[in-house]
PDB file of N, CA and C in Angstrom:
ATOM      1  N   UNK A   1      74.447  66.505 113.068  1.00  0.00           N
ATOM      2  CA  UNK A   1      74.473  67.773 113.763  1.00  0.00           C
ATOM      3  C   UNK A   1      75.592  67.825 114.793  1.00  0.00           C
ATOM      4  N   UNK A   2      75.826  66.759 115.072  1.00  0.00           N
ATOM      5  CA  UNK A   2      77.010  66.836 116.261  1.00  0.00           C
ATOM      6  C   UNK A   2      77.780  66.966 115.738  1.00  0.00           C
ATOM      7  N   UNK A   3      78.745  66.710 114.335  1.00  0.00           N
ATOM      8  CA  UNK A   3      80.200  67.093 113.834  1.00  0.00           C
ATOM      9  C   UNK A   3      79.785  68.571 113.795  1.00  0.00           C
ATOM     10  N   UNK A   4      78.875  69.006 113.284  1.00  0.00           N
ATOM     11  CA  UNK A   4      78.568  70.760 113.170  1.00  0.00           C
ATOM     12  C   UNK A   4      79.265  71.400 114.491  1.00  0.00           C
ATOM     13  N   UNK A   5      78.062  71.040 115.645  1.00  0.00           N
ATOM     14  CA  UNK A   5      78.583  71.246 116.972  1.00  0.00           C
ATOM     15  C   UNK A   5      79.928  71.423 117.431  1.00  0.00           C
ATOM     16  N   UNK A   6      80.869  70.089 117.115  1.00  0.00           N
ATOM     17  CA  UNK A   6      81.798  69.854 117.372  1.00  0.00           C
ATOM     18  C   UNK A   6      82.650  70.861 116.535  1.00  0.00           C
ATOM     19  N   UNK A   7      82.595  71.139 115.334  1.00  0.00           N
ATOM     20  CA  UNK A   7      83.167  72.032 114.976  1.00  0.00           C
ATOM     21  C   UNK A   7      83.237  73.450 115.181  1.00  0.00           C
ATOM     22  N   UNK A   8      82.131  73.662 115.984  1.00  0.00           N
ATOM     23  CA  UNK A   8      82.181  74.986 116.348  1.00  0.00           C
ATOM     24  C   UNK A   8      82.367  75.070 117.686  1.00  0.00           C
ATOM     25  N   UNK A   9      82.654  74.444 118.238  1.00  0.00           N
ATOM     26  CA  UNK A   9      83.235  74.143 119.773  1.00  0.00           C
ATOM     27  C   UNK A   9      84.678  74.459 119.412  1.00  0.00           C
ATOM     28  N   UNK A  10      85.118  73.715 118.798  1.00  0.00           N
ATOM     29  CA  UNK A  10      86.647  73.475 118.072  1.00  0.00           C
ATOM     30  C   UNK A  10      87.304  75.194 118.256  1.00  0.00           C
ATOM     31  N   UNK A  11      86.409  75.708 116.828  1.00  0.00           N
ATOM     32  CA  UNK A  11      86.459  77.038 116.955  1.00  0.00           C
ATOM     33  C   UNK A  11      86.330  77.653 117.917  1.00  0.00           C
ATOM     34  N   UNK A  12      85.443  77.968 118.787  1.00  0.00           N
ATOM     35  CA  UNK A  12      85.386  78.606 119.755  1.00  0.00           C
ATOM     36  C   UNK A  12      86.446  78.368 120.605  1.00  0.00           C
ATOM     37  N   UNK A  13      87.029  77.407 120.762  1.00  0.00           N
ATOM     38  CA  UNK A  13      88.148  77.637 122.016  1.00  0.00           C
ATOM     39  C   UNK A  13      89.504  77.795 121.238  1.00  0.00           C
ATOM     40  N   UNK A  14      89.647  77.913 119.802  1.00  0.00           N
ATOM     41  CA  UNK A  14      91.070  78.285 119.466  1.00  0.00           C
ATOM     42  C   UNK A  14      90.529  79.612 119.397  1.00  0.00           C
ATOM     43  N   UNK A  15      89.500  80.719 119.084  1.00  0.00           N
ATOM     44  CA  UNK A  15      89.448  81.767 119.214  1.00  0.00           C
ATOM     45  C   UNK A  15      89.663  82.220 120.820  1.00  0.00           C
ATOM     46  N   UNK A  16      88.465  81.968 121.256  1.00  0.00           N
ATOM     47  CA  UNK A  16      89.238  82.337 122.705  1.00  0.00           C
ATOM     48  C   UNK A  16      90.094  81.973 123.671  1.00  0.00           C
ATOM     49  N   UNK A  17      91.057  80.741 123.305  1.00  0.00           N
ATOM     50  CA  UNK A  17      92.243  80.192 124.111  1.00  0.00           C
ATOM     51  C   UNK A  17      93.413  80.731 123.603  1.00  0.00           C
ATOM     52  N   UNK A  18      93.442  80.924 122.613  1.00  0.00           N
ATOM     53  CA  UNK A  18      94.725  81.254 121.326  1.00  0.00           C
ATOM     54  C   UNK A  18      95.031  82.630 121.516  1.00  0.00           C
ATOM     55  N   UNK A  19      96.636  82.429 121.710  1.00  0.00           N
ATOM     56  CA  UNK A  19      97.147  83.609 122.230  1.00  0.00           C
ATOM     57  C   UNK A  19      97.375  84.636 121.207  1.00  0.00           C
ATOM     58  N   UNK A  20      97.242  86.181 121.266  1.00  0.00           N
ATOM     59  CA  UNK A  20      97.414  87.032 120.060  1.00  0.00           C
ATOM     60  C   UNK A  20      98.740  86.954 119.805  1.00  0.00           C
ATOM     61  N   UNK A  21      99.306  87.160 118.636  1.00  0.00           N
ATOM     62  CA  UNK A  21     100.245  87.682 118.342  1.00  0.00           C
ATOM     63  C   UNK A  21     100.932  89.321 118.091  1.00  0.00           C
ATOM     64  N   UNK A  22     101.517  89.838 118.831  1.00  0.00           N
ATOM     65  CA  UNK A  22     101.629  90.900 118.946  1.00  0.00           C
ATOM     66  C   UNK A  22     102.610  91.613 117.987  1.00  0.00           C
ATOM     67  N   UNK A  23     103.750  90.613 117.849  1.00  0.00           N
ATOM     68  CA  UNK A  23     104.570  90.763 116.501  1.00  0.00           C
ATOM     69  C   UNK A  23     104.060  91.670 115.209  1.00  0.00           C
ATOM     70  N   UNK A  24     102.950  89.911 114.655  1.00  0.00           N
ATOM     71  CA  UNK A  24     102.228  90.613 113.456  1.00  0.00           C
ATOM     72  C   UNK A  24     101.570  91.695 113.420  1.00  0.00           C
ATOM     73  N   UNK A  25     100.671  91.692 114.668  1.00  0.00           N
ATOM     74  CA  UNK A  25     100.053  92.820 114.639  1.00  0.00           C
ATOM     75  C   UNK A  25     100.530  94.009 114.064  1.00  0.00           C
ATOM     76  N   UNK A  26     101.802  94.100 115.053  1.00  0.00           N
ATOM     77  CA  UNK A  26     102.777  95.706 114.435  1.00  0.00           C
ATOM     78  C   UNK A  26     103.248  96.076 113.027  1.00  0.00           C
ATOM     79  N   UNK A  27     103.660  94.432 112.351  1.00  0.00           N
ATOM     80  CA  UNK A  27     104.161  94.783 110.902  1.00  0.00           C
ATOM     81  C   UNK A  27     102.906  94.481 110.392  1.00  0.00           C
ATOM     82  N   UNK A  28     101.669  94.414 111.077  1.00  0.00           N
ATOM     83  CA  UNK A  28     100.441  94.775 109.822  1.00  0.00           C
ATOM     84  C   UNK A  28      99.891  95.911 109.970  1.00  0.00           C
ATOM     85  N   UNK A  29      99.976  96.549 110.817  1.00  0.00           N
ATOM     86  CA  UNK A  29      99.931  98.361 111.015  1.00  0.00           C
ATOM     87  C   UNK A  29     101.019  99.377 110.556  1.00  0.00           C
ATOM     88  N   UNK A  30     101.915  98.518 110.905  1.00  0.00           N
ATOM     89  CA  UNK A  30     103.488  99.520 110.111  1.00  0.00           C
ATOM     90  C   UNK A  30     102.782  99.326 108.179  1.00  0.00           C
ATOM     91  N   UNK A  31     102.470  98.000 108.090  1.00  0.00           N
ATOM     92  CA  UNK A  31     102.162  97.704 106.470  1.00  0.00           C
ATOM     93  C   UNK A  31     101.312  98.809 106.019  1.00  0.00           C
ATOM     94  N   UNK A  32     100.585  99.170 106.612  1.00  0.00           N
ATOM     95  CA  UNK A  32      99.029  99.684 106.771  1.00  0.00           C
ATOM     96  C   UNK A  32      98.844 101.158 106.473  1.00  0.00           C
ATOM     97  N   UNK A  33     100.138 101.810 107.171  1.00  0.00           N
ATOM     98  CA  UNK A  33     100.232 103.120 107.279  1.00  0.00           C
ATOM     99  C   UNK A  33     100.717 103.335 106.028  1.00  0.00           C
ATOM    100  N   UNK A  34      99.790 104.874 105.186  1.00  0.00           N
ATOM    101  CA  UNK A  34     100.186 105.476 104.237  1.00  0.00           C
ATOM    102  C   UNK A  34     101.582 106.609 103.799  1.00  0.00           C
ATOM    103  N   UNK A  35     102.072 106.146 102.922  1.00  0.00           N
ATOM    104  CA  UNK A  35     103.737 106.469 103.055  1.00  0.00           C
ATOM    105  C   UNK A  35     103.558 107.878 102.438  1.00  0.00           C
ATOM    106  N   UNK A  36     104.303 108.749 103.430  1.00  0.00           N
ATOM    107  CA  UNK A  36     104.659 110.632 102.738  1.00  0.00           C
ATOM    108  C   UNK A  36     104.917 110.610 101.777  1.00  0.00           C
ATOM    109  N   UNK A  37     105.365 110.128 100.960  1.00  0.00           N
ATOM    110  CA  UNK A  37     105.559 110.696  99.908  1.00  0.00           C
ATOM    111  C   UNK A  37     104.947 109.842  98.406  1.00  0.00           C
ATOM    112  N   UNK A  38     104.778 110.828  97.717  1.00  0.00           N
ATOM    113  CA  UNK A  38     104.565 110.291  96.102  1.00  0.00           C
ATOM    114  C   UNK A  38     105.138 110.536  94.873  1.00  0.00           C
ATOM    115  N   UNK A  39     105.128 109.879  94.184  1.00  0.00           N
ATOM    116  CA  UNK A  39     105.768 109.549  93.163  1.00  0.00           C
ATOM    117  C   UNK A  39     105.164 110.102  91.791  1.00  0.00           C
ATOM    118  N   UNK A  40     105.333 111.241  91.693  1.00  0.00           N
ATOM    119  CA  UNK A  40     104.597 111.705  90.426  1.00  0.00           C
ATOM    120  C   UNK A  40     105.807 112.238  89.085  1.00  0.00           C
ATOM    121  N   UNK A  41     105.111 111.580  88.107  1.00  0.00           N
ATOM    122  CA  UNK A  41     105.313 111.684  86.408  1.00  0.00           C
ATOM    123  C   UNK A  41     105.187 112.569  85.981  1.00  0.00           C
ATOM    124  N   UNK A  42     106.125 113.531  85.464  1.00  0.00           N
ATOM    125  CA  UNK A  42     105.667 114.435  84.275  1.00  0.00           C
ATOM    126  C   UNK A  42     105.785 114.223  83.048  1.00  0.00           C
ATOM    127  N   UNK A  43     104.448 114.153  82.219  1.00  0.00           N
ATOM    128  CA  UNK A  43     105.160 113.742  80.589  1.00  0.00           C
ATOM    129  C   UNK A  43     104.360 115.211  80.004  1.00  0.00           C
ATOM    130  N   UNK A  44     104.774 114.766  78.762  1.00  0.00           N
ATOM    131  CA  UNK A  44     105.096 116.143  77.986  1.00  0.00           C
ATOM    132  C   UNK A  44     103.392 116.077  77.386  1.00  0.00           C
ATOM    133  N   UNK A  45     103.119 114.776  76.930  1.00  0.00           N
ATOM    134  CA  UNK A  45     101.512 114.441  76.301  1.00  0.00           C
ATOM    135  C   UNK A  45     100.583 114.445  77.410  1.00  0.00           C
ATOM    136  N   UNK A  46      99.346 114.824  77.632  1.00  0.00           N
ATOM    137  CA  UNK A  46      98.372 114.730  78.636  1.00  0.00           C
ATOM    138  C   UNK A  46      97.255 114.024  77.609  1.00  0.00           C
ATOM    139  N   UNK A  47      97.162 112.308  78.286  1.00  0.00           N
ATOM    140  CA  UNK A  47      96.555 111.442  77.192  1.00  0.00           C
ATOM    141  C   UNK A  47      94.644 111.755  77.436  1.00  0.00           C
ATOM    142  N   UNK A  48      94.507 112.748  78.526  1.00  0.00           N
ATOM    143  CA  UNK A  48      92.823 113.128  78.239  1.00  0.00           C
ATOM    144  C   UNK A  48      93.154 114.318  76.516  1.00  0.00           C
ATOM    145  N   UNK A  49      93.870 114.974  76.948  1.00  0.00           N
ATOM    146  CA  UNK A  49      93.638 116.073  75.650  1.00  0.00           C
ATOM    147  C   UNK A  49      94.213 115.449  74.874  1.00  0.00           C
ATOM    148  N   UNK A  50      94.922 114.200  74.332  1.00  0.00           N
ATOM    149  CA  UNK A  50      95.281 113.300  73.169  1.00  0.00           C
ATOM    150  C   UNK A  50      93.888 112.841  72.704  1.00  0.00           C
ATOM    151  N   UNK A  51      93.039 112.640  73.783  1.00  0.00           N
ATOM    152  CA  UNK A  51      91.879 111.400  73.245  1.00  0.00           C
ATOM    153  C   UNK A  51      90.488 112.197  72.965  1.00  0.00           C
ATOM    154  N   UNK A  52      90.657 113.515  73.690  1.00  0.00           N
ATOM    155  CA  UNK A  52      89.472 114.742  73.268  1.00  0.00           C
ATOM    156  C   UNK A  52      89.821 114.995  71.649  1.00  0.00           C
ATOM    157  N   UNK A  53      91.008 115.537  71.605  1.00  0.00           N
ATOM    158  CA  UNK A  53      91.081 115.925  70.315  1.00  0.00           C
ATOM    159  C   UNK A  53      91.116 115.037  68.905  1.00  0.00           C
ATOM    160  N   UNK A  54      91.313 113.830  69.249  1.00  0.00           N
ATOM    161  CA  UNK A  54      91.135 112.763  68.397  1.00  0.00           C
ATOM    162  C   UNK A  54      89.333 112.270  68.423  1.00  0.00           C
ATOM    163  N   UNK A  55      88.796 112.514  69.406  1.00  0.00           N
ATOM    164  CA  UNK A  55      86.915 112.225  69.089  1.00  0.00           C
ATOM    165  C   UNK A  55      86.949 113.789  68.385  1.00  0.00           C
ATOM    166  N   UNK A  56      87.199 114.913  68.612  1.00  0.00           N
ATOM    167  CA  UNK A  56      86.825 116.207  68.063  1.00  0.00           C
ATOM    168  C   UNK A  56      87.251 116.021  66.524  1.00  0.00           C
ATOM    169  N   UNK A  57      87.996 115.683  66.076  1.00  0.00           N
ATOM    170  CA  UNK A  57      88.159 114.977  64.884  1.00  0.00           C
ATOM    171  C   UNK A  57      87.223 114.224  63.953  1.00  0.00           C
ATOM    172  N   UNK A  58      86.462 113.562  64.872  1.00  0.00           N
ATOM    173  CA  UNK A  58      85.414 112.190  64.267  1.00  0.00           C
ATOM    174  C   UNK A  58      84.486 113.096  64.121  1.00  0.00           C
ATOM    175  N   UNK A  59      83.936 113.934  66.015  1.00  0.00           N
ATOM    176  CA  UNK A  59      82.667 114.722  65.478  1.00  0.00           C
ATOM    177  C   UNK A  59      82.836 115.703  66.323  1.00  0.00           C
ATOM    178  N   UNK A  60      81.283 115.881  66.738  1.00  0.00           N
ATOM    179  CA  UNK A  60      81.766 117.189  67.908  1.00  0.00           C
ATOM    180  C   UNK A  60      80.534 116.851  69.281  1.00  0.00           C
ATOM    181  N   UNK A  61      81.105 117.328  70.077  1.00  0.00           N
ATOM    182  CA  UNK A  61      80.378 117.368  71.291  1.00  0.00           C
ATOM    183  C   UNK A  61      79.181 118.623  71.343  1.00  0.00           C
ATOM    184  N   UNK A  62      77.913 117.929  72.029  1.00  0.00           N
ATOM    185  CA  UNK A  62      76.742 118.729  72.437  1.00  0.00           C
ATOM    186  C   UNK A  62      77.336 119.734  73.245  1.00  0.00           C
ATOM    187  N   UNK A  63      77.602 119.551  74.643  1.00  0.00           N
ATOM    188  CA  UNK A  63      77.917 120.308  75.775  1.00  0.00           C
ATOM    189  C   UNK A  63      79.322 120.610  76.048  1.00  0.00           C
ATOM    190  N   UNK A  64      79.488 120.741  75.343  1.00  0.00           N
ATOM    191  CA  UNK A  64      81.428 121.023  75.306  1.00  0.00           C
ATOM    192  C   UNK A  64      82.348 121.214  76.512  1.00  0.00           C
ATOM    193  N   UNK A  65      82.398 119.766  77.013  1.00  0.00           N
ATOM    194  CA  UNK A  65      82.646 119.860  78.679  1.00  0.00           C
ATOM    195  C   UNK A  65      84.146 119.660  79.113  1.00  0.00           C
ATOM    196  N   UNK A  66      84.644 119.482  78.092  1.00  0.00           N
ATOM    197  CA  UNK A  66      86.157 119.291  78.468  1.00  0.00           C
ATOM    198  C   UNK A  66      86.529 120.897  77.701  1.00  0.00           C
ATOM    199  N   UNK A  67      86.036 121.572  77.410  1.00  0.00           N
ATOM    200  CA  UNK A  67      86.836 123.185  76.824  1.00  0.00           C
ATOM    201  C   UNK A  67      87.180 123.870  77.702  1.00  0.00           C
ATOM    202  N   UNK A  68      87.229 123.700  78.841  1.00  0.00           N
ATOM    203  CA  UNK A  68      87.778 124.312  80.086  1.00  0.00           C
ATOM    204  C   UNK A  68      89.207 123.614  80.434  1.00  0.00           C
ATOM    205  N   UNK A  69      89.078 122.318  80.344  1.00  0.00           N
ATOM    206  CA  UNK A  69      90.452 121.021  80.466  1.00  0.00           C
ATOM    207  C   UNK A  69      91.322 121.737  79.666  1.00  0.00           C
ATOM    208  N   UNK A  70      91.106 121.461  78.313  1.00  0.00           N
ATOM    209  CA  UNK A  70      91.462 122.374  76.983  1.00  0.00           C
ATOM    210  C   UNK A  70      92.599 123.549  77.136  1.00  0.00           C
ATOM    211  N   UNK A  71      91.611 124.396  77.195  1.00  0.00           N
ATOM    212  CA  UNK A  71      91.801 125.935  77.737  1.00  0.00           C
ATOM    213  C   UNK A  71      93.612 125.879  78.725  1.00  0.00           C
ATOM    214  N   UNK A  72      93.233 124.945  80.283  1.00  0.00           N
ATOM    215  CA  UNK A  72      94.041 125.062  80.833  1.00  0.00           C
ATOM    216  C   UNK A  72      95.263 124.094  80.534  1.00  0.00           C
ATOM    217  N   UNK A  73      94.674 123.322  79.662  1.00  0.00           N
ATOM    218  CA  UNK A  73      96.483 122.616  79.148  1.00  0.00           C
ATOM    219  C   UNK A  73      97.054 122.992  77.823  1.00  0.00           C
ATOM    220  N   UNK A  74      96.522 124.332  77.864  1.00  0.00           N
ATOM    221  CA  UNK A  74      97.030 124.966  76.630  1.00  0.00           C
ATOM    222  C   UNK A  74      97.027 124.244  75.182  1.00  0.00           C
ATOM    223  N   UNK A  75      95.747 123.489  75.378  1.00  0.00           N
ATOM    224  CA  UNK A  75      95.931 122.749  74.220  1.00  0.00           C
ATOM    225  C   UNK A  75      94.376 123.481  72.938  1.00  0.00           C
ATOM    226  N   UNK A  76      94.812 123.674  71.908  1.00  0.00           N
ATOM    227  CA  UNK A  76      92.882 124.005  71.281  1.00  0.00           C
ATOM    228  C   UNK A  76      93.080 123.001  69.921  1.00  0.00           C
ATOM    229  N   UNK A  77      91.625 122.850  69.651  1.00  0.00           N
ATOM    230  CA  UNK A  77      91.256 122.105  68.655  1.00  0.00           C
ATOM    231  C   UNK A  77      91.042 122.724  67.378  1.00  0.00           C
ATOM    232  N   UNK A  78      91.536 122.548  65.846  1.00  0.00           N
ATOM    233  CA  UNK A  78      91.359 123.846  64.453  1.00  0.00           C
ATOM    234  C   UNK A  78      90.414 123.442  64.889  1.00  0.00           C
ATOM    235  N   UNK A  79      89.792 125.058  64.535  1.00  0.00           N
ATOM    236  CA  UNK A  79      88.715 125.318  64.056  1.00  0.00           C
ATOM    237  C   UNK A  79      87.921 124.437  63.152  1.00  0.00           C
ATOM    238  N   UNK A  80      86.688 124.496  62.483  1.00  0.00           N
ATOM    239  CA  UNK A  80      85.971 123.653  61.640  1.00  0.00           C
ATOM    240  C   UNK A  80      86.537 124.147  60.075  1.00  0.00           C
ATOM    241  N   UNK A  81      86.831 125.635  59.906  1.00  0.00           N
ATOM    242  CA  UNK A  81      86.930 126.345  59.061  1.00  0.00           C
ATOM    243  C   UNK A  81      88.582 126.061  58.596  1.00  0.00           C
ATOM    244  N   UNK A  82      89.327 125.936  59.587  1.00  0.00           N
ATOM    245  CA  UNK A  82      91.312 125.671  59.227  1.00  0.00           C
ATOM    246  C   UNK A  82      90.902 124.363  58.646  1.00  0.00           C
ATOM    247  N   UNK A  83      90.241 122.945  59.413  1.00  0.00           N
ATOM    248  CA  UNK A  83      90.113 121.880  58.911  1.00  0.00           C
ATOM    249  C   UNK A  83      89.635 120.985  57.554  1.00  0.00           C
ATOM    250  N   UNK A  84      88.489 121.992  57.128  1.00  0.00           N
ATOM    251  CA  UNK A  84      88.052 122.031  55.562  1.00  0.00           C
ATOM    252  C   UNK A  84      88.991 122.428  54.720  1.00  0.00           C
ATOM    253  N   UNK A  85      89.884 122.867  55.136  1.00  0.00           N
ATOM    254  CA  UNK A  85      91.217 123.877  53.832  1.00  0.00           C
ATOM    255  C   UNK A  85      92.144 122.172  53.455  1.00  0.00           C
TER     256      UNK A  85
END
């Protein structure tokens, strides 16, 4: 029990004897802070309506919850009726 002791004695006085560093501190808050600007991609494929219309293929959905997604990326799925031809 006394090396225990001793080790936490140890600790205790490099925590509270040990001087901060004020340096790091700053380049770990400068690190920290979220940068203005972003970096955004435009591609021509939108891989949710690649991967809807490839399951709409296999089968079909109960609640048809991406036909709104759909709708606004100008993308639609044939019909059942174009697809039988």
């Amino acid at each position: 029990m006394s090396e225990k002791d001793d080790l936490e004695r140890k600790l205790s006085e490099m925590l509270v004897d040990g001087e901060m560093e004020q340096g790091d501190r700053t380049a770990k808050e400068i690190r920290e802070i979220s940068p203005k600007y972003e970096i955004r991609i435009q591609t021509t494929l939108d891989p949710i309506v690649e991967e809807t219309l490839r399951y709409r293929k296999i089968g079909y959905e109960l609640d048809d919850r991406y036909d709104k997604y759909l709708e606004r990326a100008g993308q639609k799925l044939e019909s059942d009726e174009d697809s039988d031809k």
